[in-house]
C-alpha atoms as a PDB file:
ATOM      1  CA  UNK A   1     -16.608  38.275  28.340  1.00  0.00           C
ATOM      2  CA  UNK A   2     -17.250  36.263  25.047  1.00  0.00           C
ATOM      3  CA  UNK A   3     -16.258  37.910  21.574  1.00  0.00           C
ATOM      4  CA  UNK A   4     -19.228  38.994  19.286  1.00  0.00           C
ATOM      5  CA  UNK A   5     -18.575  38.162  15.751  1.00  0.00           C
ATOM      6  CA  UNK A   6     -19.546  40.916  13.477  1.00  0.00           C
ATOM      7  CA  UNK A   7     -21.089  39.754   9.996  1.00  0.00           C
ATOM      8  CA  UNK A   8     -20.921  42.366   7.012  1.00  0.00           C
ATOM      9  CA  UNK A   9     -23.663  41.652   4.696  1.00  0.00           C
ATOM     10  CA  UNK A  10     -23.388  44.310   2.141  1.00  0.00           C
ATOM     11  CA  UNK A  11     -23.377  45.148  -1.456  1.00  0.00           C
ATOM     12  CA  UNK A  12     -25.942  45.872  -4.351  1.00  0.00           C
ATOM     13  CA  UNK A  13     -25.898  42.377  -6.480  1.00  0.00           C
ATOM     14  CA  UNK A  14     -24.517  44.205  -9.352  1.00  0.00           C
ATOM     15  CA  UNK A  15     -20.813  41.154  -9.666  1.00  0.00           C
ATOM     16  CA  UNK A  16     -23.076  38.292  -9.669  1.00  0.00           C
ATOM     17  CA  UNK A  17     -26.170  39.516 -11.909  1.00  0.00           C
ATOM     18  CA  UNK A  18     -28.434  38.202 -12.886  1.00  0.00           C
ATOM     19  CA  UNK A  19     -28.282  35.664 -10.521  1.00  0.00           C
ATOM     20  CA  UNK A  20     -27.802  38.628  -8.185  1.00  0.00           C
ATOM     21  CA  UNK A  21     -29.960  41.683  -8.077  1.00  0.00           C
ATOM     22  CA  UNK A  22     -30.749  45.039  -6.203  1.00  0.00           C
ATOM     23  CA  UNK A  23     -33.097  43.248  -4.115  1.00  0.00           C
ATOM     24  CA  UNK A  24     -31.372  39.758  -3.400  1.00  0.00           C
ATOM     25  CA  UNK A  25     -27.944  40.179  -3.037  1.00  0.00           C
ATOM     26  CA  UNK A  26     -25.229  37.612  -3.630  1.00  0.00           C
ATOM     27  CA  UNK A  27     -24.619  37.043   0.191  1.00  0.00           C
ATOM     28  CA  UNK A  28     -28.654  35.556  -0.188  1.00  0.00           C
ATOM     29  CA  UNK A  29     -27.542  32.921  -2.712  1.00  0.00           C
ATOM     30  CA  UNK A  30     -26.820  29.530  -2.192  1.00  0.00           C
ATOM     31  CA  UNK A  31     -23.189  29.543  -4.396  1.00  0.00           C
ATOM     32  CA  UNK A  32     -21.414  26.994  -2.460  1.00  0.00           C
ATOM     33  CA  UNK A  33     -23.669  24.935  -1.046  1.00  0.00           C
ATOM     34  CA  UNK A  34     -27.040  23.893  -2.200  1.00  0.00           C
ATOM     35  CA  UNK A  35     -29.073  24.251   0.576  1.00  0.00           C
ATOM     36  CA  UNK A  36     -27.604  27.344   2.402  1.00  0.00           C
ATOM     37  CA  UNK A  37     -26.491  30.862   1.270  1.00  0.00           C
ATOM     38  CA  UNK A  38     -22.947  32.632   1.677  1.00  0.00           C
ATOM     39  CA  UNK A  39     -24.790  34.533   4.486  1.00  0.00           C
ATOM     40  CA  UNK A  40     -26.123  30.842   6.317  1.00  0.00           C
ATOM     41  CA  UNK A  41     -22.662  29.266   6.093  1.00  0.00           C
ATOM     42  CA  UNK A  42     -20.930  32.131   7.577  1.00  0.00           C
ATOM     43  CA  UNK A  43     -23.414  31.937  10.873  1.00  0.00           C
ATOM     44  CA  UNK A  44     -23.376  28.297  10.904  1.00  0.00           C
ATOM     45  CA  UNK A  45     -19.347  28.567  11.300  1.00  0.00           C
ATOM     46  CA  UNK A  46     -20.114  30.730  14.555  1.00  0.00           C
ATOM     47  CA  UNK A  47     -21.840  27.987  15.847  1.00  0.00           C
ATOM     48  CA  UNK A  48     -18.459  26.197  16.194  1.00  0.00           C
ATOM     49  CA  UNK A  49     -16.544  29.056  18.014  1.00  0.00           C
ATOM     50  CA  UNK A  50     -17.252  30.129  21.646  1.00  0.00           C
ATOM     51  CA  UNK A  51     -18.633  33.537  21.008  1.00  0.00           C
ATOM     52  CA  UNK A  52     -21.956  36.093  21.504  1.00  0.00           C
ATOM     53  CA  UNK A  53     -24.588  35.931  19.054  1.00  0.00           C
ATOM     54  CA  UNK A  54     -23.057  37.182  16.259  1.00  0.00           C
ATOM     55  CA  UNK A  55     -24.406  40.546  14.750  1.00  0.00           C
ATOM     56  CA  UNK A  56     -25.001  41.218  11.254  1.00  0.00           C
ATOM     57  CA  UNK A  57     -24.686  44.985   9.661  1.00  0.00           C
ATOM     58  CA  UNK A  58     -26.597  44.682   6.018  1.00  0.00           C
ATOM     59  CA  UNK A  59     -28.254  47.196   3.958  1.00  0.00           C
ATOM     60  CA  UNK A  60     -31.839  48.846   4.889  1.00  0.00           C
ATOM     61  CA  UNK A  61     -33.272  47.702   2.177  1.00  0.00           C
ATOM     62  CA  UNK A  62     -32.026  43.930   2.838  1.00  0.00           C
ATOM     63  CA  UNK A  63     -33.111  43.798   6.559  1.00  0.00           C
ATOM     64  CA  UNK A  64     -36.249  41.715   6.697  1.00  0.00           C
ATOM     65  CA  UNK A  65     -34.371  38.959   3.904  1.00  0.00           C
ATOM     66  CA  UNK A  66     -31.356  39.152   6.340  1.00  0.00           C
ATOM     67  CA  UNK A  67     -33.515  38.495   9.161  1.00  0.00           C
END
């Protein structure tokens, strides 16, 4: 049985703003890295690990830009 890595992908945008809003969320953002977001660097590190598809728990109103 392999572990499956839970991602939290939460928040309103409201810390970072305005580079953050309601509607693109700070997790969305490439802050680190130029070419991927918080949310992208956090699955690519699950790429290393021997685990399950990792699952990610966001906000209704973020699902299709999480997906």
């Amino acid at each position: 049985m392999k572990i499956i890595p839970v991602i939290l992908s939460g928040g309103v945008g409201s810390r970072l703003w305005p580079l953050s809003r309601e509607h693109f969320p700070e997790q969305c953002l490439p802050l680190t890295d130029k070419e991927y977001s918080l949310l992208q660097q956090t699955m690519l590190c699950t790429l290393s690990l021997e685990v399950a598809d990792p699952i990610v728990v966001c906000n209704e109103d973020h699902r299709f830009l999480i997906a």
